[in-house]
Protein backbone atom coordinates (compact mmCIF):
# COMPACT_ATOMS: atom_id res chain seq x y z
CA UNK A 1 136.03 87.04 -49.61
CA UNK A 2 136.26 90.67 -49.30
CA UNK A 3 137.14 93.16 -51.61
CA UNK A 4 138.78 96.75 -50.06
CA UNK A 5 140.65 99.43 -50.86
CA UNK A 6 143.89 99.88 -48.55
CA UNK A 7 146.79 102.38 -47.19
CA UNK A 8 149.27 100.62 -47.41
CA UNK A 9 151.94 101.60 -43.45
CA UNK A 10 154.89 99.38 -44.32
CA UNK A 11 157.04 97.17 -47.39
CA UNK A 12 158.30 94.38 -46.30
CA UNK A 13 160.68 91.61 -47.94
CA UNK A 14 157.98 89.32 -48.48
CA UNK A 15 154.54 91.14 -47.17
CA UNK A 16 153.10 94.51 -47.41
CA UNK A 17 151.55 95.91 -44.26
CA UNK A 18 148.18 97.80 -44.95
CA UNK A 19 145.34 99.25 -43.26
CA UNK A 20 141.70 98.89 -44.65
CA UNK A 21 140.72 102.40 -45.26
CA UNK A 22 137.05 101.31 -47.20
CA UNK A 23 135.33 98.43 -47.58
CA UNK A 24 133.69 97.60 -51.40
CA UNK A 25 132.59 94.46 -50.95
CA UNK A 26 132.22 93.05 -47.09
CA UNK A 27 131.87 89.09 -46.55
CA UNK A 28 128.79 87.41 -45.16
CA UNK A 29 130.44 85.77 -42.33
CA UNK A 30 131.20 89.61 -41.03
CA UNK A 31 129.00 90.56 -37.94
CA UNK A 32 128.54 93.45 -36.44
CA UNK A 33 130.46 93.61 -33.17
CA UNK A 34 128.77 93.78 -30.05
CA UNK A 35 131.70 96.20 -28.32
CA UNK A 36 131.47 99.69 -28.90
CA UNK A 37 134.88 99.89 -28.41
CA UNK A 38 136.26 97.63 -31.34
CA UNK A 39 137.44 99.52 -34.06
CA UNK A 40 139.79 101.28 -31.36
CA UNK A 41 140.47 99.47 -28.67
CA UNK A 42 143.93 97.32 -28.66
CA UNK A 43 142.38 93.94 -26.66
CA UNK A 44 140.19 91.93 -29.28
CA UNK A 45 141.22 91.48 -32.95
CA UNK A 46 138.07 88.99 -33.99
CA UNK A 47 134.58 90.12 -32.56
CA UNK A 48 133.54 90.72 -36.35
CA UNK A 49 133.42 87.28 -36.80
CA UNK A 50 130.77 84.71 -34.84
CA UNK A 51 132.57 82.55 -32.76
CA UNK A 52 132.15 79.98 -34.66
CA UNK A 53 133.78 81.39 -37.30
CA UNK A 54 136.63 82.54 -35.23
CA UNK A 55 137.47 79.10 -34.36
CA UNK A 56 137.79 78.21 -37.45
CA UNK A 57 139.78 81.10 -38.49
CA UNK A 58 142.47 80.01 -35.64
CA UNK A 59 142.27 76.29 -36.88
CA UNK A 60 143.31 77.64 -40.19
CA UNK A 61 145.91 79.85 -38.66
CA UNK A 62 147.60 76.91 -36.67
CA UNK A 63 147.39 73.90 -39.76
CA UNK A 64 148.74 76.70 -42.12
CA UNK A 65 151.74 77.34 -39.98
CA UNK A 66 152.30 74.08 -38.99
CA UNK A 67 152.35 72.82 -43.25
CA UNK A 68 154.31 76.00 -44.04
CA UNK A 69 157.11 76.13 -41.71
CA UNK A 70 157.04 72.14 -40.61
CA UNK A 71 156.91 70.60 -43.27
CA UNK A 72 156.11 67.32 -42.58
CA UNK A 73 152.89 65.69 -42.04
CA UNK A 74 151.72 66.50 -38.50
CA UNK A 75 148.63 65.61 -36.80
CA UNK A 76 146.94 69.25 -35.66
CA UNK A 77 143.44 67.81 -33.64
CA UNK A 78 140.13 69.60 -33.74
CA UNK A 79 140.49 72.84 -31.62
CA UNK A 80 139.09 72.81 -27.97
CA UNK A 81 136.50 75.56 -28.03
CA UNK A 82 135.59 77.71 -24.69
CA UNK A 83 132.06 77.60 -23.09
CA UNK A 84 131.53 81.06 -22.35
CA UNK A 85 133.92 83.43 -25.18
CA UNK A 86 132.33 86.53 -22.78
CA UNK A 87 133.36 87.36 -19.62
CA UNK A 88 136.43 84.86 -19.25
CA UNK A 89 138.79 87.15 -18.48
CA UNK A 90 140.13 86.69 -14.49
CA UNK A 91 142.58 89.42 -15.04
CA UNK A 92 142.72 93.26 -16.66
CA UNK A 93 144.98 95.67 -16.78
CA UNK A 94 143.05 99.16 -17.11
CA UNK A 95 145.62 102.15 -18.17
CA UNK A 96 145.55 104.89 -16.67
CA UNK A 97 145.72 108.69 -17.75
CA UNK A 98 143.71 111.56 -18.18
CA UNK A 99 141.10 108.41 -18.18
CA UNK A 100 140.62 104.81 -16.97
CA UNK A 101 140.48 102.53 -19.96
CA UNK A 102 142.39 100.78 -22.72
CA UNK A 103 145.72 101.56 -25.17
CA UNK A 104 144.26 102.32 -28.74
CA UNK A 105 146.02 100.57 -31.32
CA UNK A 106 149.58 100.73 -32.16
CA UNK A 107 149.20 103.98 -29.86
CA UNK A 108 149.73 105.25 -26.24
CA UNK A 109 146.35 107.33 -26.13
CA UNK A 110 143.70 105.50 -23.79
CA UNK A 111 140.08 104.69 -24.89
CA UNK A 112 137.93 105.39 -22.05
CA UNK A 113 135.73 102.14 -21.19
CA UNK A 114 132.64 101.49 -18.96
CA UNK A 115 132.21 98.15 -19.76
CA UNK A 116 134.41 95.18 -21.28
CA UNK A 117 133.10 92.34 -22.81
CA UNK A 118 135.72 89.97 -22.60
CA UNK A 119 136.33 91.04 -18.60
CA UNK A 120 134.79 89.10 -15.40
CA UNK A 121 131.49 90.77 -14.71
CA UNK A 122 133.13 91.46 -11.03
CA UNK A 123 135.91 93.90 -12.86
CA UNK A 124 133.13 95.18 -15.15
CA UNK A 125 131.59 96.24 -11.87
CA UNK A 126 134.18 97.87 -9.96
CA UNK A 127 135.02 100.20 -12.99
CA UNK A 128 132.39 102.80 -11.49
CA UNK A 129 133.99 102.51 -8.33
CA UNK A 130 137.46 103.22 -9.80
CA UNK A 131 136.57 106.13 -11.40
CA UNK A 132 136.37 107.32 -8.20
CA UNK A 133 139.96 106.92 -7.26
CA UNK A 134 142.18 110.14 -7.40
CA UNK A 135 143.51 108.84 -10.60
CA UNK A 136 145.93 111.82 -11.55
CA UNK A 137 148.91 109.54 -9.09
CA UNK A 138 147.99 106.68 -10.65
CA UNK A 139 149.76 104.41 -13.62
CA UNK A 140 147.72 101.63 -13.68
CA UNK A 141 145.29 99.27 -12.18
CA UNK A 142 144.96 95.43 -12.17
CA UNK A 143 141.92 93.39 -11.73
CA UNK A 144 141.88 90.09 -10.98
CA UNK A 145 138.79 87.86 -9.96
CA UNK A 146 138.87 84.05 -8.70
CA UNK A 147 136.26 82.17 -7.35
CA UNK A 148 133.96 85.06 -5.65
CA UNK A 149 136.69 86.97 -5.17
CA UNK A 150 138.09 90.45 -6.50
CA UNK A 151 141.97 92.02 -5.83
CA UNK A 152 142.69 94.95 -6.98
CA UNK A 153 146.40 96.00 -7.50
CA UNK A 154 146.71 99.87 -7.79
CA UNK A 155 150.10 101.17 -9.19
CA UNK A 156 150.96 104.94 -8.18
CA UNK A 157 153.72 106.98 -6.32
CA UNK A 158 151.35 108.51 -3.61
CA UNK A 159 151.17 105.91 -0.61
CA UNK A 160 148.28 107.98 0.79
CA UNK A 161 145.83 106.94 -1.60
CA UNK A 162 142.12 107.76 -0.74
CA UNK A 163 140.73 103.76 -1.56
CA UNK A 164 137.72 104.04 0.46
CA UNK A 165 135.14 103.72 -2.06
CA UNK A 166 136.83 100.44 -3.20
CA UNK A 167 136.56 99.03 0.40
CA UNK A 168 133.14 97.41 -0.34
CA UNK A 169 133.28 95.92 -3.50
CA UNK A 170 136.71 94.43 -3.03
CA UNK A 171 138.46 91.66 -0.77
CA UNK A 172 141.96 92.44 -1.40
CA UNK A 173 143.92 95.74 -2.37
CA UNK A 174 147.42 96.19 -2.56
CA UNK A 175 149.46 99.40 -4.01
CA UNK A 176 152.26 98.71 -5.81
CA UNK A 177 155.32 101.33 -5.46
CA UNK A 178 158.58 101.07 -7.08
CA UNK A 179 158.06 97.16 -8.14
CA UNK A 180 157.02 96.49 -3.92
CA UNK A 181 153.52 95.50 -3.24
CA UNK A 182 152.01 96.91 -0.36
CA UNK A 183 148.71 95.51 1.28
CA UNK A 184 146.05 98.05 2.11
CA UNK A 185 143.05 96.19 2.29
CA UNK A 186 141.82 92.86 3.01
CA UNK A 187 142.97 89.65 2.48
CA UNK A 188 146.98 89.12 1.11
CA UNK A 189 145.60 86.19 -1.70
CA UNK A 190 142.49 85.48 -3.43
CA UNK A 191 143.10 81.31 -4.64
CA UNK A 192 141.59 79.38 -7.63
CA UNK A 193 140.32 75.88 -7.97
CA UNK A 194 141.51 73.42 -10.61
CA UNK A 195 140.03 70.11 -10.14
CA UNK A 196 140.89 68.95 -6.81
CA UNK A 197 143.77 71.31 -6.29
CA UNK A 198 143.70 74.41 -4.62
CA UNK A 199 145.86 77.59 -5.73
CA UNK A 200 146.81 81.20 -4.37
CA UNK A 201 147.10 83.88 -6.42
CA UNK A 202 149.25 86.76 -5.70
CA UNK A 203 149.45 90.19 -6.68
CA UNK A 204 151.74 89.08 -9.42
CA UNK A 205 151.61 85.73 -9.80
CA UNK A 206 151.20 84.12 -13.27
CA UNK A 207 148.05 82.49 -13.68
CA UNK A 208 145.94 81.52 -16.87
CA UNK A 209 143.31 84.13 -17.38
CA UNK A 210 140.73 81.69 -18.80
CA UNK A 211 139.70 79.15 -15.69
CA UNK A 212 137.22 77.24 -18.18
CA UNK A 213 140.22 76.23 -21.07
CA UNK A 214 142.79 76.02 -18.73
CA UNK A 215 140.94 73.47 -17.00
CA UNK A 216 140.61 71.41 -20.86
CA UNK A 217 144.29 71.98 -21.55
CA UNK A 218 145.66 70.94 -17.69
CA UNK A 219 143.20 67.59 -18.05
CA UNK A 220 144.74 66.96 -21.43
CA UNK A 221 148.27 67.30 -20.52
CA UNK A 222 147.30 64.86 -17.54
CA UNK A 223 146.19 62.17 -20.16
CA UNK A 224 149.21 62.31 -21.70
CA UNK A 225 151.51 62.16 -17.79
CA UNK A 226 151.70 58.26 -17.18
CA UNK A 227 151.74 57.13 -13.44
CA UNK A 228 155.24 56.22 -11.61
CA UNK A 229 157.04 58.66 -13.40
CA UNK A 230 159.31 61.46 -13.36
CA UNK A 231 158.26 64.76 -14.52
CA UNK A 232 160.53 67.95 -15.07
CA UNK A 233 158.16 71.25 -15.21
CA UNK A 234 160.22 74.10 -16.98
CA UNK A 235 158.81 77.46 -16.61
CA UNK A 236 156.59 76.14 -14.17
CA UNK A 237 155.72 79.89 -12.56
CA UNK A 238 153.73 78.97 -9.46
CA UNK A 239 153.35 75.57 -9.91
CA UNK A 240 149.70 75.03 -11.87
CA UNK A 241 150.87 72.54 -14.35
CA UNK A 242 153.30 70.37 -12.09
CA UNK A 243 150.71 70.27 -9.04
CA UNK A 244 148.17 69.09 -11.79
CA UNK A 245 149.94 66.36 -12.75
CA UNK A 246 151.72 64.85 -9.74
CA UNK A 247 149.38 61.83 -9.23
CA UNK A 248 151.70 59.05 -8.25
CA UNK A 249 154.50 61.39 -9.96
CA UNK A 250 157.82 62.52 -8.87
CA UNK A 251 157.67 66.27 -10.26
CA UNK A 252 160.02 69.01 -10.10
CA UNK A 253 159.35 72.15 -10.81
CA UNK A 254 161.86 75.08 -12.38
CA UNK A 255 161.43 78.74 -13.01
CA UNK A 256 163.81 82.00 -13.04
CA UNK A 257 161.06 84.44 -10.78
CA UNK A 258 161.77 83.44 -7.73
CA UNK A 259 158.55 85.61 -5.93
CA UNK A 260 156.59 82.65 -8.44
CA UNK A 261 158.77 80.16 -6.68
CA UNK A 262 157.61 80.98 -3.52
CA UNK A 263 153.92 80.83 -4.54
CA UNK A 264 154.95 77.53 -5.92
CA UNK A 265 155.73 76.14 -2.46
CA UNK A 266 152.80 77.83 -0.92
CA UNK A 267 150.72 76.08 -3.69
CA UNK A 268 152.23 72.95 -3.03
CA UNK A 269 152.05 73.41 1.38
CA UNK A 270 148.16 74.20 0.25
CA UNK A 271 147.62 70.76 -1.01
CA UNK A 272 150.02 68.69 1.31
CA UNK A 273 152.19 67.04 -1.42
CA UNK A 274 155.20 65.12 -0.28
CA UNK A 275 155.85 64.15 -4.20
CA UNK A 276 156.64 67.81 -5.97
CA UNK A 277 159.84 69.82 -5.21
CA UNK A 278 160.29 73.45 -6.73
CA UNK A 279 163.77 75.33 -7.35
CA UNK A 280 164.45 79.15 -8.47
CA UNK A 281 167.29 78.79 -11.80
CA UNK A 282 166.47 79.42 -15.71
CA UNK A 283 165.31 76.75 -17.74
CA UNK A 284 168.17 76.04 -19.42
CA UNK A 285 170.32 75.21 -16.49
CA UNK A 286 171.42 71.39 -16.32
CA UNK A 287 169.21 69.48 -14.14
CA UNK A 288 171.70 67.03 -11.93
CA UNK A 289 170.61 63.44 -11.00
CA UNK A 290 166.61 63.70 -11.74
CA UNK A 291 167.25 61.94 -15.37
CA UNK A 292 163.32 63.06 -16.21
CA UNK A 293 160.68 60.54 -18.43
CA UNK A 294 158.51 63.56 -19.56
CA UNK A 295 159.40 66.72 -19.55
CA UNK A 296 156.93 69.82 -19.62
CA UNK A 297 157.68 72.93 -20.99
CA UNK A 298 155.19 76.31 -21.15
CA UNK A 299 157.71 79.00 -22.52
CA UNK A 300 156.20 82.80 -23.05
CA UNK A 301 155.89 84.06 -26.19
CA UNK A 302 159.59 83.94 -27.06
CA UNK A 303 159.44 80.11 -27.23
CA UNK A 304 162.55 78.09 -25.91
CA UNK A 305 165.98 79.34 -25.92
CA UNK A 306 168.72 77.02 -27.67
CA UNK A 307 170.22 76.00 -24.20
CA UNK A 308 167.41 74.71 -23.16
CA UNK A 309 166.89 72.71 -26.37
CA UNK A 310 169.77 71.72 -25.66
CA UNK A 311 169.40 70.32 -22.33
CA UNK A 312 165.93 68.65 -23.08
CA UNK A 313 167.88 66.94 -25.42
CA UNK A 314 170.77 65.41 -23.59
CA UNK A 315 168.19 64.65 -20.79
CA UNK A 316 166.78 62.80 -23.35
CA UNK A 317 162.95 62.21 -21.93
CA UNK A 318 160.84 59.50 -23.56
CA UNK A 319 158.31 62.54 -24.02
CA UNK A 320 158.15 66.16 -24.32
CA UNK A 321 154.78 68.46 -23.63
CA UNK A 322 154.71 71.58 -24.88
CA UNK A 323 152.54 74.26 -23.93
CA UNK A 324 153.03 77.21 -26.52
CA UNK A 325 151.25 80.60 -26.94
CA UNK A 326 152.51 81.34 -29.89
CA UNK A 327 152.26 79.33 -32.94
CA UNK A 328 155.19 80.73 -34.67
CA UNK A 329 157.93 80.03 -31.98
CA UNK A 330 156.51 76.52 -31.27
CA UNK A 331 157.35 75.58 -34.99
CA UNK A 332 160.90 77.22 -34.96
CA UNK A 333 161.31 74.85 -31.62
CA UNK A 334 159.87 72.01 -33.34
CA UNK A 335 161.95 72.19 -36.03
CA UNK A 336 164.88 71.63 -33.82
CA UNK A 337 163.06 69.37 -31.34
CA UNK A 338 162.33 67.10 -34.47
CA UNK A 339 165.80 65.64 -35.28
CA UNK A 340 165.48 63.49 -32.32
CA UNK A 341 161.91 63.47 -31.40
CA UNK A 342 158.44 62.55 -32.98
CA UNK A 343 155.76 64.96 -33.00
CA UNK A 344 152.90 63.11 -32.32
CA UNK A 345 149.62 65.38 -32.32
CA UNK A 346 149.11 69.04 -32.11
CA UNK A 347 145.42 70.64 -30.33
CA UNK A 348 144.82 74.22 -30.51
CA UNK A 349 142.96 75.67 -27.40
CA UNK A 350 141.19 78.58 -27.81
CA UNK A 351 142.18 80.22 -24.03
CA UNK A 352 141.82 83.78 -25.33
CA UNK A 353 138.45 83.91 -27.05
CA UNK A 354 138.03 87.03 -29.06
CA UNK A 355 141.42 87.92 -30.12
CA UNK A 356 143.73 86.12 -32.50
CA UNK A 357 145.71 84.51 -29.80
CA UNK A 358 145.43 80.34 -29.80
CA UNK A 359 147.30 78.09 -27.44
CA UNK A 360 148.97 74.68 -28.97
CA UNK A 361 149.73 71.60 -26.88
CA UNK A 362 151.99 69.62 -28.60
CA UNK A 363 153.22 66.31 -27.81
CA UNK A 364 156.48 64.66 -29.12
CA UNK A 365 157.86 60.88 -28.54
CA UNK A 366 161.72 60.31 -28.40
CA UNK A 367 162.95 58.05 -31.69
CA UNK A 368 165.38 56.40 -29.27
CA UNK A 369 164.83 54.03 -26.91
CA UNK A 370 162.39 54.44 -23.97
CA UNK A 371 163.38 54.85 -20.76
């Protein structure tokens, strides 16, 4: 509903790309923003709307796609809202310069930040204390909270680095040098809680970065994971999804890092299950002898490659979950997915509160006969 005068960056085929250069009408569902760093800071894309507004902005987003590039007429559920859209954030990744702060858009300069809205209020703390650090060796750090708990992951060339003032506000430093992460301080994990299960995190492990969603999306995919089965996890990083869900399960886990493979079998020493197995290959290899009912899948933002299409589909499960962060790529998969499968619902999760990012589960029903 707003009317605005543009400069227009880029033609394409089909769209014009344009940036608003003055505003002659604004709508009345625009808010001021409560950062002061919004109109130039990279991370959130939405805070001018209320949060109400932005989940309805992503439920658009996700039917739209879904009807445009589908085709066909697919169930898309309510979206799952988060209970705190402040302060969700377990992990940041502060750039580091001339200053300690944020990429501005479409841009290498950093915005200097005291505060970020979106952040754990345990990393908005320690950004006083890093400002302390001798930051001209430094590339960037990483925050990352869980439970009580704060690690802090400093990348820089000078193995010498002063981190005493960091010493009381954190439990667990590492420096990372050349891709090798060296402990410095404190305990080597920090773990996370999901349920009943127990997880450690790692100075690069994958993890979700929004406890309170992940928690709605794990529980949903657990509906949907009938007892006495067998479950194949692909791109199962360190093991969340497939621990989740092994209740009375045979699971077996797959993914290509093999440092998250070993967190995976820490995770899965942690909480003393017999019933889940984990092995370091891509996703598209052939899995021999494990014939899988359901099969889970949580690609990145590329979506799945054809091979592994491929081999989901000669597996033939009775079901597929997918877990996709990008709406986009999870219809181009469906699309293919669809010639021998039924896509039965699709819920949007709103895991990254703030920012025009929405995650889909999607669940699809072989046509064939069940196994």
């Amino acid at each position: 509903g707003e009317i605005v005068e543009v400069c227009i960056k880029n033609e394409k085929k089909n769209y014009i790309e344009a940036t608003v250069s003055s505003y002659i009408k604004k709508s009345k569902d625009r808010i001021e923003s409560p950062c002061p760093y919004y109109d130039k800071c990279g991370g959130c894309d939405l805070l001018h709307l209320s949060y109400e507004n932005q989940l309805k902005f992503k439920q658009d987003k996700v039917n739209n796609i879904i009807k445009k590039y589908l085709n066909k007429d697919i169930k898309v559920n309510d979206i799952i809202k988060c209970d705190n859209n402040f302060n969700y954030r377990n992990k940041t990744t502060f750039q580091v310069k001339d200053n300690i702060g944020f990429f501005k858009k479409n841009t290498h300069d950093i915005i200097k930040i005291d505060k970020c809205l979106i952040s754990n209020e345990r990393i908005n703390d320690a950004i006083k204390y890093l400002n302390e650090l001798d930051i001209k060796c430094i590339n960037q750090i990483i925050c990352r909270t869980s439970l009580d708990k704060l690690m802090i992951v400093i990348d820089t060339d000078n193995l010498n680095l002063n981190i005493e003032c960091l010493k009381g506000i954190a439990d667990s430093i590492y420096i990372k040098n050349n891709g090798n992460f060296i402990l410095v301080y404190g305990d080597e994990s920090i773990y996370e809680v999901l349920g009943e299960y127990k997880y450690l995190i790692s100075p690069d492990s994958f993890f979700q970065v929004n406890i309170n969603t992940c928690m709605k999306l794990y529980s949903k995919i657990k509906d949907y994971v009938v007892a006495n089965k067998k479950v194949l996890d692909l791109y199962c990083g360190t093991g969340a999804i497939g621990i989740f869900v092994n209740d009375n399960n045979e699971v077996l886990g797959v993914e290509l890092n093999k440092f998250a493979i070993e967190d995976a079998n820490k995770n899965k020493e942690l909480n003393n299950l017999k019933n889940v197995d984990f092995i370091c290959g891509d996703s598209a290899i052939d899995i021999k002898d494990f014939n899988p009912n359901i099969v889970i899948v949580d690609p990145p933002r590329s979506g799945l490659s054809k091979k592994t299409i491929d081999n989901i589909i000669k597996m033939s499960p009775n079901k597929i979950i997918y877990v996709s962060c990008d709406p986009m790529t999870l219809v181009r998969d469906l699309n293919v997915l669809s010639e021998k499968y039924n896509i039965d619902e699709v819920t949007p999760f709103d895991m990254f509160p703030n920012t025009m990012h929405v995650e889909c589960l999607t669940i699809l029903s072989c046509k064939d006969v069940i196994k």
